[in-house]
PDB file of N, CA and C in Angstrom:
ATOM      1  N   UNK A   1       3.798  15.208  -9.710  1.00  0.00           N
ATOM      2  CA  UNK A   1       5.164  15.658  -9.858  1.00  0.00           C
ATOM      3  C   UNK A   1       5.369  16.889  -8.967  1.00  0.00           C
ATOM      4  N   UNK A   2       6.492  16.818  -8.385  1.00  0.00           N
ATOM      5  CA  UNK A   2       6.622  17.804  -7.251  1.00  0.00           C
ATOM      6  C   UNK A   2       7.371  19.032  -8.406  1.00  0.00           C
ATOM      7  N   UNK A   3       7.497  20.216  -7.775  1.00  0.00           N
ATOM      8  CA  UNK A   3       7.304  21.706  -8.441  1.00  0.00           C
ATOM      9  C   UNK A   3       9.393  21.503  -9.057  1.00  0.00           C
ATOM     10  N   UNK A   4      10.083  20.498  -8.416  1.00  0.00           N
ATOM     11  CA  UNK A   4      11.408  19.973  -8.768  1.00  0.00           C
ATOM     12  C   UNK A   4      11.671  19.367  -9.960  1.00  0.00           C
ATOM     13  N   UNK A   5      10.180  18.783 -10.041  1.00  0.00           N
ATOM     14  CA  UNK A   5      10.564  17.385 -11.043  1.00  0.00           C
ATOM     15  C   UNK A   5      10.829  16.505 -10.835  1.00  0.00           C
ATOM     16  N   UNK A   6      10.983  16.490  -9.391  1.00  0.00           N
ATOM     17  CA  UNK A   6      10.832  14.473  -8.849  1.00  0.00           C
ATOM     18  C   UNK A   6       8.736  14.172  -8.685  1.00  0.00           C
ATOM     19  N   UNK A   7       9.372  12.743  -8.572  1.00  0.00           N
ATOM     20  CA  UNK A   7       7.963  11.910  -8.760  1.00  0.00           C
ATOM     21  C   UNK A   7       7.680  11.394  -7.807  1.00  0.00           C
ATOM     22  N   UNK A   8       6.582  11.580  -6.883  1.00  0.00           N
ATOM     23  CA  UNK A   8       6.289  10.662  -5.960  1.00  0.00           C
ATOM     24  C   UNK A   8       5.500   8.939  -6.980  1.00  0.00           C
ATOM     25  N   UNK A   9       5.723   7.904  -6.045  1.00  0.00           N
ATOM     26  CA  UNK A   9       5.796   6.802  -6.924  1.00  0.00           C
ATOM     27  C   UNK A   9       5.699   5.945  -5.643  1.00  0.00           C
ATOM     28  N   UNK A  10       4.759   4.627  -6.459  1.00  0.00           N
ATOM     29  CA  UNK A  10       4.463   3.558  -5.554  1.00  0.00           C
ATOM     30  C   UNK A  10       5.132   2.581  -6.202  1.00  0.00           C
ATOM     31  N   UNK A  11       5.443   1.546  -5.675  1.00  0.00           N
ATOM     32  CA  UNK A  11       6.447   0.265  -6.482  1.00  0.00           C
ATOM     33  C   UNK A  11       7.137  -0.542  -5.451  1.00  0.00           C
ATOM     34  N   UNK A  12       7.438  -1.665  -5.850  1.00  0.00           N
ATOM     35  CA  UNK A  12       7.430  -3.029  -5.419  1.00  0.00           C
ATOM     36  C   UNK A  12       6.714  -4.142  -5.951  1.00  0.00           C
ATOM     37  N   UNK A  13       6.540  -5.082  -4.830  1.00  0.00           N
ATOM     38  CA  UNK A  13       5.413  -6.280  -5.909  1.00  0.00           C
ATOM     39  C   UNK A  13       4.068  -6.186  -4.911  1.00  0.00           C
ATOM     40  N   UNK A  14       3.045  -7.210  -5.872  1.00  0.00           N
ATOM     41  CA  UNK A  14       1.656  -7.009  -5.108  1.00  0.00           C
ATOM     42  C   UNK A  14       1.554  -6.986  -3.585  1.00  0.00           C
ATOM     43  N   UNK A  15       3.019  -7.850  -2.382  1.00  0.00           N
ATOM     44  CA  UNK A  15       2.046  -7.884  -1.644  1.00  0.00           C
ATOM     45  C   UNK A  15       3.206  -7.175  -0.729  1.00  0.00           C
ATOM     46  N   UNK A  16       3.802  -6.559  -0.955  1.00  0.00           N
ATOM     47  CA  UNK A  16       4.950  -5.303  -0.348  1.00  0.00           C
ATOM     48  C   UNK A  16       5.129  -4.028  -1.294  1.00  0.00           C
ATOM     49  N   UNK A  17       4.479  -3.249  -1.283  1.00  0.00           N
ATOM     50  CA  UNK A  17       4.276  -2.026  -1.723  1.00  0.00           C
ATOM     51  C   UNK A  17       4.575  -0.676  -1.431  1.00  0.00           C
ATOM     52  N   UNK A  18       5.515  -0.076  -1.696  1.00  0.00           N
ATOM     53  CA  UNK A  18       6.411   0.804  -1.245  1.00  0.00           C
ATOM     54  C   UNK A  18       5.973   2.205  -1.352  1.00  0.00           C
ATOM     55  N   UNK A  19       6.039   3.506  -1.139  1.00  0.00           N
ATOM     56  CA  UNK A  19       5.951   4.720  -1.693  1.00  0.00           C
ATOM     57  C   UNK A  19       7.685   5.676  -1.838  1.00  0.00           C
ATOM     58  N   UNK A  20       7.813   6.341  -2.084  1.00  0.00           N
ATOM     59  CA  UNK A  20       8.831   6.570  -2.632  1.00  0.00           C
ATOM     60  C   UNK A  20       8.820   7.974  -3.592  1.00  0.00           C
ATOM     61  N   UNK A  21      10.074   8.571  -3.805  1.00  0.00           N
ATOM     62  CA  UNK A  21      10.320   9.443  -4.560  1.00  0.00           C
ATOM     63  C   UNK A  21      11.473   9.278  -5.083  1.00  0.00           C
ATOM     64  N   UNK A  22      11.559   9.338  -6.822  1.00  0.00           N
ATOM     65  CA  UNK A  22      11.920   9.864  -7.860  1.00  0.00           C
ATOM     66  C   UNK A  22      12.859  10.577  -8.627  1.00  0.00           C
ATOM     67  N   UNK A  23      13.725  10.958  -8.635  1.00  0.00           N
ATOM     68  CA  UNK A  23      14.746  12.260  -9.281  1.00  0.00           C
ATOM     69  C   UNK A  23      14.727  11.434 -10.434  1.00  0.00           C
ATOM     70  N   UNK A  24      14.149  12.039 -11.482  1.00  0.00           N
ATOM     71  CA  UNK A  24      14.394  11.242 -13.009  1.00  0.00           C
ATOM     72  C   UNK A  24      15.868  11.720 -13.866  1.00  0.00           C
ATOM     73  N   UNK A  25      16.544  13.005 -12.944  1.00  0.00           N
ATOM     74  CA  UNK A  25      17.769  13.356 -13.637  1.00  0.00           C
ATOM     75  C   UNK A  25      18.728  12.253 -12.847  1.00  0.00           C
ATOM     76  N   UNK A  26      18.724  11.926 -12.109  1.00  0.00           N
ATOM     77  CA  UNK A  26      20.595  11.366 -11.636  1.00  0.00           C
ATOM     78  C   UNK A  26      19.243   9.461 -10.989  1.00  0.00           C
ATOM     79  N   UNK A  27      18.134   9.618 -11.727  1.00  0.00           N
ATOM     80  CA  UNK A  27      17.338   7.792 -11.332  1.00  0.00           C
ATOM     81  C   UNK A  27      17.428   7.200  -9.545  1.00  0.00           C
ATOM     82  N   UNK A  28      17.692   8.691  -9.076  1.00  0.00           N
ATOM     83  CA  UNK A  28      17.720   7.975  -7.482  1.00  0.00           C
ATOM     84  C   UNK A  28      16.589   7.948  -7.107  1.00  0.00           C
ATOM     85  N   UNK A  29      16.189   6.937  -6.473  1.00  0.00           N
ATOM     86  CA  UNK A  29      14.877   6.084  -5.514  1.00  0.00           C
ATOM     87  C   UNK A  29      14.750   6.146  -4.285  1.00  0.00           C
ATOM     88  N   UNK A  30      14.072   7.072  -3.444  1.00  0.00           N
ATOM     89  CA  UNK A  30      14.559   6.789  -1.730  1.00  0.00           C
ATOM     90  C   UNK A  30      12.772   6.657  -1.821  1.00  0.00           C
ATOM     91  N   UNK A  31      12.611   5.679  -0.204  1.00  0.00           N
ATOM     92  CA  UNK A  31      11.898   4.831   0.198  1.00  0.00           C
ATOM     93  C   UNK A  31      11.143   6.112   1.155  1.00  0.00           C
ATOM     94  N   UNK A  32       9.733   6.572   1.116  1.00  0.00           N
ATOM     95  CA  UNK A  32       9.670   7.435   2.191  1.00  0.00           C
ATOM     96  C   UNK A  32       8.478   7.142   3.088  1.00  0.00           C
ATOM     97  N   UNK A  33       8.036   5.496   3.202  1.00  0.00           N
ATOM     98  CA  UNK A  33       6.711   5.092   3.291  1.00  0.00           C
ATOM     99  C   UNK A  33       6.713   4.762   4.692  1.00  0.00           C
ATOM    100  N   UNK A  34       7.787   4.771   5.155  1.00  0.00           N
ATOM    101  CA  UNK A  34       8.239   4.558   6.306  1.00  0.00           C
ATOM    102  C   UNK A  34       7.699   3.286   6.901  1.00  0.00           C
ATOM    103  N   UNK A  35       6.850   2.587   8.191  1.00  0.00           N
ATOM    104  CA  UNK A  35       6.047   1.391   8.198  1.00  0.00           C
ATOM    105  C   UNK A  35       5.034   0.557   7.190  1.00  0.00           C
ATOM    106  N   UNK A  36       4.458   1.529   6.428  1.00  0.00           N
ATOM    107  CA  UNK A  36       3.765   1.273   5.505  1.00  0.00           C
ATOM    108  C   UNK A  36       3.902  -0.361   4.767  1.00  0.00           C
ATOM    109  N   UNK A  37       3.234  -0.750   4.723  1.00  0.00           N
ATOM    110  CA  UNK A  37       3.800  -1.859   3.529  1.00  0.00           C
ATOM    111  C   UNK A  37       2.803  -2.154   2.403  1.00  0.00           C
ATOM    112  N   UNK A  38       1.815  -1.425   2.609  1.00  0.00           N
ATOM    113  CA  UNK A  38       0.779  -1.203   1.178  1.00  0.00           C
ATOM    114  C   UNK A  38       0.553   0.294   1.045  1.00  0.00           C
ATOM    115  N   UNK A  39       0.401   0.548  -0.415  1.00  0.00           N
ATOM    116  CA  UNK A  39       0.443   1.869  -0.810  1.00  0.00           C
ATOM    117  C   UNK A  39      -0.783   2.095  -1.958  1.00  0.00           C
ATOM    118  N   UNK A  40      -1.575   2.396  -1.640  1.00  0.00           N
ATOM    119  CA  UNK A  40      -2.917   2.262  -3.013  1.00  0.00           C
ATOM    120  C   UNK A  40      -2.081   3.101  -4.334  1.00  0.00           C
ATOM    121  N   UNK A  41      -2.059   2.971  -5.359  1.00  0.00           N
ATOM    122  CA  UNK A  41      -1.430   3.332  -6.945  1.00  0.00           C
ATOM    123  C   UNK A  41      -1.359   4.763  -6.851  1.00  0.00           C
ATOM    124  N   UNK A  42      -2.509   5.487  -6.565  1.00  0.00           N
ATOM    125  CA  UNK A  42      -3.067   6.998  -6.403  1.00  0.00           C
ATOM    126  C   UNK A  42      -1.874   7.659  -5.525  1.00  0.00           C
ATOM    127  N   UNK A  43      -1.350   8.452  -6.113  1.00  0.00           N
ATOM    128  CA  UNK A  43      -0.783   9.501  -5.155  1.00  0.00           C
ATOM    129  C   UNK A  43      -0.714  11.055  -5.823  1.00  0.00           C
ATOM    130  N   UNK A  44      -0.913  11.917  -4.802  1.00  0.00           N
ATOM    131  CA  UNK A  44      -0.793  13.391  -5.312  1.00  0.00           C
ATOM    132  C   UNK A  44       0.532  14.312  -4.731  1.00  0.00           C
ATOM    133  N   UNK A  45       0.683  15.069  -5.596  1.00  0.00           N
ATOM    134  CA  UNK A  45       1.813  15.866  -4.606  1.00  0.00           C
ATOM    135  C   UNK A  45       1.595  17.448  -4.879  1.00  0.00           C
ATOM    136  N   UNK A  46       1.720  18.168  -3.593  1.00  0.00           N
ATOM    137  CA  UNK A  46       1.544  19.168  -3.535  1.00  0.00           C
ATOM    138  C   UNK A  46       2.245  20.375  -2.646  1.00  0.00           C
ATOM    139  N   UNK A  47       2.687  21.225  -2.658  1.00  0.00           N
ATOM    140  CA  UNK A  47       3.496  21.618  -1.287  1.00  0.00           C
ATOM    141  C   UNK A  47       4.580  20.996  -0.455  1.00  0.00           C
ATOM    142  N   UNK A  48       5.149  20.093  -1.587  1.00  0.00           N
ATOM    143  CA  UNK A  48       6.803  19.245  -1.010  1.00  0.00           C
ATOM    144  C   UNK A  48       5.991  18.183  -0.262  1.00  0.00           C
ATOM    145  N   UNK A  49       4.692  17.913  -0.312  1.00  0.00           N
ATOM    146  CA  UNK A  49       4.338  16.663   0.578  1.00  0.00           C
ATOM    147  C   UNK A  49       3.013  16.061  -0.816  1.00  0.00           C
ATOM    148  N   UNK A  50       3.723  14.542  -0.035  1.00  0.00           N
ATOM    149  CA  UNK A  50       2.612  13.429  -0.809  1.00  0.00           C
ATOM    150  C   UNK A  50       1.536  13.108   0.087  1.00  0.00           C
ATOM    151  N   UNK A  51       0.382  12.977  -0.792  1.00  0.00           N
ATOM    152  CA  UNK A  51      -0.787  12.724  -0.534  1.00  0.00           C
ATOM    153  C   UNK A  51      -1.104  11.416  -0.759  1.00  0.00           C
ATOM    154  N   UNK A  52      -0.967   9.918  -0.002  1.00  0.00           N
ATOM    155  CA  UNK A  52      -1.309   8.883  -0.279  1.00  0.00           C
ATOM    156  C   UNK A  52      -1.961   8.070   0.601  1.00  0.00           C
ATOM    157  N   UNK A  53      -2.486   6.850   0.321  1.00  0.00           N
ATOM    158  CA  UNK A  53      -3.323   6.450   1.182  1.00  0.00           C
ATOM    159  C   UNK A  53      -2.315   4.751   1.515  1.00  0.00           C
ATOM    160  N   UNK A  54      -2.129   4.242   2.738  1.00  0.00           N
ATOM    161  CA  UNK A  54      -1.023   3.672   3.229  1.00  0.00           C
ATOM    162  C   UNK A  54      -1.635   2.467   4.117  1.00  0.00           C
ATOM    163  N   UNK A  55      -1.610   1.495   4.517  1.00  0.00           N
ATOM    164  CA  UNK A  55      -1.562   0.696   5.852  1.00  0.00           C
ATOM    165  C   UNK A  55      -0.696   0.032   5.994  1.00  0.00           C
ATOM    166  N   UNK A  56      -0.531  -0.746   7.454  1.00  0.00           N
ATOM    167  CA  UNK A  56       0.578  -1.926   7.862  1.00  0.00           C
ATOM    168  C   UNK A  56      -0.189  -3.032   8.059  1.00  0.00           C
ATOM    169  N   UNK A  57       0.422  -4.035   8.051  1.00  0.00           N
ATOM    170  CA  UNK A  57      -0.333  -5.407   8.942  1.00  0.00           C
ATOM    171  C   UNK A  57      -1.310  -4.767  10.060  1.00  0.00           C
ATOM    172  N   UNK A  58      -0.650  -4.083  10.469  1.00  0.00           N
ATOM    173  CA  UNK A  58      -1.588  -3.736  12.386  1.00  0.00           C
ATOM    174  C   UNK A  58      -2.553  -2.527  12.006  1.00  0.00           C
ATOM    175  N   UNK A  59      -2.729  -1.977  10.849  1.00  0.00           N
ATOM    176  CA  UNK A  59      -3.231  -0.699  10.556  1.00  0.00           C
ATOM    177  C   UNK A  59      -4.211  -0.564   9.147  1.00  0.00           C
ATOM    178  N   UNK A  60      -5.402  -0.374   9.268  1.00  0.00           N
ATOM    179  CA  UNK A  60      -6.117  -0.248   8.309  1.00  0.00           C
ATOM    180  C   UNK A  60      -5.917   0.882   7.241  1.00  0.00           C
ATOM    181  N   UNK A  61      -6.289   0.893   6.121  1.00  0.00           N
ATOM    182  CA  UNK A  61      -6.026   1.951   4.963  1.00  0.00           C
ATOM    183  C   UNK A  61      -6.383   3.571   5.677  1.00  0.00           C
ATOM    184  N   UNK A  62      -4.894   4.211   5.826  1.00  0.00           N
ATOM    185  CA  UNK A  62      -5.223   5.481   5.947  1.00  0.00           C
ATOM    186  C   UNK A  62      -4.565   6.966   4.890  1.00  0.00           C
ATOM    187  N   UNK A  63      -5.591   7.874   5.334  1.00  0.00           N
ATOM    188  CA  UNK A  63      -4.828   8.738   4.464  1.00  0.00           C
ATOM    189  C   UNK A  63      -3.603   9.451   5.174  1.00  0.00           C
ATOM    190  N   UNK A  64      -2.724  10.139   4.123  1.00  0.00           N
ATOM    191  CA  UNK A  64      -1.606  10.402   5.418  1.00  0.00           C
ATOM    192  C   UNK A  64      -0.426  11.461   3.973  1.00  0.00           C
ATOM    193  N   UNK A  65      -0.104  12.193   4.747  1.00  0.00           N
ATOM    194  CA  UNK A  65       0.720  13.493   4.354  1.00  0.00           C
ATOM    195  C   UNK A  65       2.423  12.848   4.284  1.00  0.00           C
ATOM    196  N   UNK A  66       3.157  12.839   3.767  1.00  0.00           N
ATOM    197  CA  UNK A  66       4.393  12.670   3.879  1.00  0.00           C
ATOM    198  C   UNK A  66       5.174  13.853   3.099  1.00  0.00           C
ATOM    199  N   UNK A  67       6.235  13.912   3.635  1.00  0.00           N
ATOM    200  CA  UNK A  67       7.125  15.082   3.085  1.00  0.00           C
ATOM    201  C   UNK A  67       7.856  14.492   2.422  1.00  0.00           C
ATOM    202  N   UNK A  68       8.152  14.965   1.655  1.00  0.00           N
ATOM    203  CA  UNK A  68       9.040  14.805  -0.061  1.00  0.00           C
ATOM    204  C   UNK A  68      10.640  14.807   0.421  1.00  0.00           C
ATOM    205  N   UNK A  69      10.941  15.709   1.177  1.00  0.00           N
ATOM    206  CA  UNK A  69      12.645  15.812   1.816  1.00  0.00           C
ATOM    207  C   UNK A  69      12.839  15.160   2.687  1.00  0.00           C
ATOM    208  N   UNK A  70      11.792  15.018   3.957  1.00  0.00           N
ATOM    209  CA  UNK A  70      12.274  14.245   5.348  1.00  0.00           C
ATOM    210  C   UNK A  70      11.558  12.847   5.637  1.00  0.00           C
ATOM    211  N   UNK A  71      10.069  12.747   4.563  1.00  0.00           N
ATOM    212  CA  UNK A  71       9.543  11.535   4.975  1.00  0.00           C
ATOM    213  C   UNK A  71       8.570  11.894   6.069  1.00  0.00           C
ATOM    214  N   UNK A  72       8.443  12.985   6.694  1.00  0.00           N
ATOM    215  CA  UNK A  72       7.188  13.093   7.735  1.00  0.00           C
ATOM    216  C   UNK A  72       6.284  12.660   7.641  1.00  0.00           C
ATOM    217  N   UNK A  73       5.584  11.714   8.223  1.00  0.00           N
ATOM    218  CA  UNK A  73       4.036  11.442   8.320  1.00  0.00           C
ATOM    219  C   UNK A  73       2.857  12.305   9.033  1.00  0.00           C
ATOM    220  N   UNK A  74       2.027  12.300   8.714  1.00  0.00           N
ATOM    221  CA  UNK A  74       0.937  12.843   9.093  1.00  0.00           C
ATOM    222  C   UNK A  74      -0.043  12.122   8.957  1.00  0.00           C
ATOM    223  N   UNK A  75      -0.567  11.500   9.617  1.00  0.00           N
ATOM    224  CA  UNK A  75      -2.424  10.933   9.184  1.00  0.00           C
ATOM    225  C   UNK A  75      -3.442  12.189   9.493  1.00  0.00           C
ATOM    226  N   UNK A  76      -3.935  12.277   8.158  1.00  0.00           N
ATOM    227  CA  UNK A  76      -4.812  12.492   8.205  1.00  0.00           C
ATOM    228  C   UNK A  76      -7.020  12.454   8.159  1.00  0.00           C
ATOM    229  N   UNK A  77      -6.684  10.839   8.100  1.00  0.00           N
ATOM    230  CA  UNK A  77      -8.210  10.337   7.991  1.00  0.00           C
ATOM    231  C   UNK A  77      -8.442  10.454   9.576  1.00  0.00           C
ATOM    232  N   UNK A  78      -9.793  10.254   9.726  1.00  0.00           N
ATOM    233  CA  UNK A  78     -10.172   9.756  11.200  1.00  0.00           C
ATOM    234  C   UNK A  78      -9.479   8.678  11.481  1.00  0.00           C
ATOM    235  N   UNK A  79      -8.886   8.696  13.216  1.00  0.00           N
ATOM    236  CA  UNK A  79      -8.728   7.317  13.608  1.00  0.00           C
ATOM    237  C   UNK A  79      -9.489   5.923  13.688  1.00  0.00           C
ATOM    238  N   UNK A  80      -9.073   5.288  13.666  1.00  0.00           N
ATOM    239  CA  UNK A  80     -10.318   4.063  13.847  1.00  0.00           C
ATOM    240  C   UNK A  80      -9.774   3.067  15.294  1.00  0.00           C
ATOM    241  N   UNK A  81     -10.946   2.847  15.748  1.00  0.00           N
ATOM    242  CA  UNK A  81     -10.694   2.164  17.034  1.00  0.00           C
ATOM    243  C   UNK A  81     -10.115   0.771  16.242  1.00  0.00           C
ATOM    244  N   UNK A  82      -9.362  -0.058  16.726  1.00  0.00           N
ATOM    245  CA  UNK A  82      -8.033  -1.263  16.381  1.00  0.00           C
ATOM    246  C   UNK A  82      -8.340  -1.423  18.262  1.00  0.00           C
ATOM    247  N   UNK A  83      -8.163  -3.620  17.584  1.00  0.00           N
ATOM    248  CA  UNK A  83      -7.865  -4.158  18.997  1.00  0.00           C
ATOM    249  C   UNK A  83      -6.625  -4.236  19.710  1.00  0.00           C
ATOM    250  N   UNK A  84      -5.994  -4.776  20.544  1.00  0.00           N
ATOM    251  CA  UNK A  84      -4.796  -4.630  21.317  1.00  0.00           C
ATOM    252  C   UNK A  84      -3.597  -5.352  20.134  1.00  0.00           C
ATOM    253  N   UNK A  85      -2.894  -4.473  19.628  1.00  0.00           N
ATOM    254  CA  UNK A  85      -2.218  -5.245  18.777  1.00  0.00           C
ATOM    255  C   UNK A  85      -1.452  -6.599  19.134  1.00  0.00           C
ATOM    256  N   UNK A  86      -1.335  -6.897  20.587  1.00  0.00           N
ATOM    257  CA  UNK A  86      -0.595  -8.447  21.049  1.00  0.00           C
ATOM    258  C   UNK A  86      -1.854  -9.185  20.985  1.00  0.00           C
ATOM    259  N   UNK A  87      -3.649  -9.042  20.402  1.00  0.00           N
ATOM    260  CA  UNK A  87      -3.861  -9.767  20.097  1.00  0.00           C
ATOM    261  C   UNK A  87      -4.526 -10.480  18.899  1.00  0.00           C
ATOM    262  N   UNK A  88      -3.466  -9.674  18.082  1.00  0.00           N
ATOM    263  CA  UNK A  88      -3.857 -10.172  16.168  1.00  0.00           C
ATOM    264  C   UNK A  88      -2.150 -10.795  16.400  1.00  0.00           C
ATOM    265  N   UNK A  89      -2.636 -11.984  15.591  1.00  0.00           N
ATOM    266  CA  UNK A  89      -1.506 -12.831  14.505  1.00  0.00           C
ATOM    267  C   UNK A  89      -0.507 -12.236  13.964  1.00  0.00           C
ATOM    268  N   UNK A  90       0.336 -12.335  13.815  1.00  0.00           N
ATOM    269  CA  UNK A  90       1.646 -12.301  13.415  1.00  0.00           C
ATOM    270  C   UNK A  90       1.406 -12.332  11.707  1.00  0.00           C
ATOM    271  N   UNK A  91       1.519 -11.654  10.714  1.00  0.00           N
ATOM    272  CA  UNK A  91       1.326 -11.689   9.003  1.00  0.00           C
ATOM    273  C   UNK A  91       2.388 -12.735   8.497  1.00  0.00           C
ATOM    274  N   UNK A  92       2.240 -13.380   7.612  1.00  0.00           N
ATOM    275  CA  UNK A  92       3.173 -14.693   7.012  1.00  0.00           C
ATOM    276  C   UNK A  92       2.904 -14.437   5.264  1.00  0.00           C
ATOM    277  N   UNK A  93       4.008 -14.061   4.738  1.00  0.00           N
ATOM    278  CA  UNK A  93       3.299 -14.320   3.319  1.00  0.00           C
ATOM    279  C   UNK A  93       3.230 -16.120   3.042  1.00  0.00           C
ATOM    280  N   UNK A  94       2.195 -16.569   2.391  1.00  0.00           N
ATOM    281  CA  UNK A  94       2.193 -17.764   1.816  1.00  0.00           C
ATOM    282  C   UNK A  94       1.952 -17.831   0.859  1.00  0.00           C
ATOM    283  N   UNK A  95       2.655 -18.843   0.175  1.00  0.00           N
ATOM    284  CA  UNK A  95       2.776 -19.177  -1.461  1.00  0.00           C
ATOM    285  C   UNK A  95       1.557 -20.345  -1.320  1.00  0.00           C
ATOM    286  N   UNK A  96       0.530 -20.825  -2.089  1.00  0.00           N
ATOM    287  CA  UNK A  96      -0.055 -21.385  -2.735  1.00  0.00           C
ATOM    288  C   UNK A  96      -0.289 -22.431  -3.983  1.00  0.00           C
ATOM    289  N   UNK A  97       0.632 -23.361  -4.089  1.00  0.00           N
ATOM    290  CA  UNK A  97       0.928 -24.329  -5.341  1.00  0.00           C
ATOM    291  C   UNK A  97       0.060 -25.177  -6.192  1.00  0.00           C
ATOM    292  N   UNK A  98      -0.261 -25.155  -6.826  1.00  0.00           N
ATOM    293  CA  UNK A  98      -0.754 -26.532  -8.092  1.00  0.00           C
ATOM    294  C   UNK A  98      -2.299 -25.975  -7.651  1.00  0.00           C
ATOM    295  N   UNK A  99      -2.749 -24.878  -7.258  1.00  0.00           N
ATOM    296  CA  UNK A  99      -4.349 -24.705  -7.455  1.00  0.00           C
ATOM    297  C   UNK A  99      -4.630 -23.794  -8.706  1.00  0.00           C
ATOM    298  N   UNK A 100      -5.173 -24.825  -9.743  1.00  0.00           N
ATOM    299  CA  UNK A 100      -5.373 -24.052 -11.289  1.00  0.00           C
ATOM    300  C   UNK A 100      -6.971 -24.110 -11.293  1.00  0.00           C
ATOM    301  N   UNK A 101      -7.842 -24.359 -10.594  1.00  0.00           N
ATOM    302  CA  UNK A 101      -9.352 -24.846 -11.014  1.00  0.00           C
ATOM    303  C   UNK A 101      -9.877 -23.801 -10.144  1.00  0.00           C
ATOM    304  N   UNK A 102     -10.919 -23.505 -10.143  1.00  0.00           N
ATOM    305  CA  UNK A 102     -11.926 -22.896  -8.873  1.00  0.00           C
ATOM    306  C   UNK A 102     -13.800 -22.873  -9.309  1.00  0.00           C
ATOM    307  N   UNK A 103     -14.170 -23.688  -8.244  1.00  0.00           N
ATOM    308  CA  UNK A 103     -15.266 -24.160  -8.806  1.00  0.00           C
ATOM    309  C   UNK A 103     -16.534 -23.772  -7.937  1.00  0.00           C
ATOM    310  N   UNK A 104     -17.365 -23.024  -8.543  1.00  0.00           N
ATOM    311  CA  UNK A 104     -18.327 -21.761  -8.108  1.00  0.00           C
ATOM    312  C   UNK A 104     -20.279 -22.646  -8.001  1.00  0.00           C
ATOM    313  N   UNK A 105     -20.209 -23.927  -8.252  1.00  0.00           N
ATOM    314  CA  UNK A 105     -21.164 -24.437  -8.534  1.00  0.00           C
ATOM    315  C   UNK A 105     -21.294 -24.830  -7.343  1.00  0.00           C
ATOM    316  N   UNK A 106     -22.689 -24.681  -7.103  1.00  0.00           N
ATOM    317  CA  UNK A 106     -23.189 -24.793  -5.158  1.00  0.00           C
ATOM    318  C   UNK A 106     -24.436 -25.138  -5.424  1.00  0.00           C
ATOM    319  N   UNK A 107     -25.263 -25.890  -5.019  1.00  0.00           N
ATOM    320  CA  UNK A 107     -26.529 -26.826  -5.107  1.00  0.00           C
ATOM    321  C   UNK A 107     -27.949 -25.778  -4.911  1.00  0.00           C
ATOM    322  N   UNK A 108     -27.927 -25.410  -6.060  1.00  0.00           N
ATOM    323  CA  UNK A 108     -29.552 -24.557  -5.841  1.00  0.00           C
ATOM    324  C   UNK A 108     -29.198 -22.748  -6.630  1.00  0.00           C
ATOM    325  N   UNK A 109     -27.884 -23.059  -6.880  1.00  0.00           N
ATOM    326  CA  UNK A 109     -27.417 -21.439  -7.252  1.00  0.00           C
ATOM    327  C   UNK A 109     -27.192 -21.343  -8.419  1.00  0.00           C
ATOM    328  N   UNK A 110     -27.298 -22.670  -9.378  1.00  0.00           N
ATOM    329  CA  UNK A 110     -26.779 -22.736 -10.670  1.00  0.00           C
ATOM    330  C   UNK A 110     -25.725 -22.006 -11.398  1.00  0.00           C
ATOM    331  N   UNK A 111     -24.256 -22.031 -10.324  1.00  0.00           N
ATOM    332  CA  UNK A 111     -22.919 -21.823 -10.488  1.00  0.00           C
ATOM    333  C   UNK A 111     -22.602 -22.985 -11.940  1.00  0.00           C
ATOM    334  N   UNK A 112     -21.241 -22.559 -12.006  1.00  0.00           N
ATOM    335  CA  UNK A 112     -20.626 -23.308 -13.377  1.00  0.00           C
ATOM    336  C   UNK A 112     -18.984 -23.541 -12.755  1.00  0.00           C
ATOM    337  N   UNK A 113     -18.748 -24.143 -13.463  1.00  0.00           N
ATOM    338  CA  UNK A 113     -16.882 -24.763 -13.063  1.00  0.00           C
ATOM    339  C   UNK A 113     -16.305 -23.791 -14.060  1.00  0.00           C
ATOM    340  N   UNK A 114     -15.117 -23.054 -13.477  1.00  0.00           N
ATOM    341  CA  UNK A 114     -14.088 -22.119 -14.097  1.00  0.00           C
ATOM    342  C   UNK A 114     -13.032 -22.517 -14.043  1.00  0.00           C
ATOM    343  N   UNK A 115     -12.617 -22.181 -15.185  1.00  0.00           N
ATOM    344  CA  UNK A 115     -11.249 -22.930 -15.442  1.00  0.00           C
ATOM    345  C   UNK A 115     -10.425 -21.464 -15.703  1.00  0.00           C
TER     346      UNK A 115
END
């Protein structure tokens, strides 16, 4: 909780995940995750800036500073070397239908069928 009384806050659904802040007096929600589209649950706030850990499709889990008023980013983890982004795939969510079984039994491992 910032020193105001707003909330930094993660929310959306599992596979678009937002970060965001809070005013619990007047329930306004602004979006401050900017590219982001996963947000790990954990967030801290301290000094008008959130402390959360963030990636995109093109970007592995980083840590990263955002400001509470303007949305500034900051990374702060080490960089990580990433290939030429024109040559990763394009992200697609896909839905998955009528698979209720998953079956773990493999010849020599003495797996079992889960239902």
């Amino acid at each position: 909780m910032a020193e105001d009384g707003r909330l930094a806050v993660v929310y959306g659904t599992a596979d678009h995940r937002r970060l965001g802040v809070l005013d619990p007096g007047t329930g306004e929600l602004r979006e401050i995750g900017g590219a982001a589209t996963h947000w790990s649950s954990t967030v801290s706030v301290a000094g008008g800036r959130v402390a959360a850990v963030g990636a995109t499709p093109y970007t592995p889990l980083e840590v990263t500073l955002t400001g509470l008023d303007d949305g500034a980013h900051e990374v702060v983890s080490a960089r990580k070397a990433l290939p030429d982004r024109d040559l990763l795939p394009s992200p697609e969510t896909v839905t998955v239908e009528g698979c209720t079984r998953t079956c773990t039994r493999r010849p020599g491992c003495g797996g079992r069928d889960r239902t």
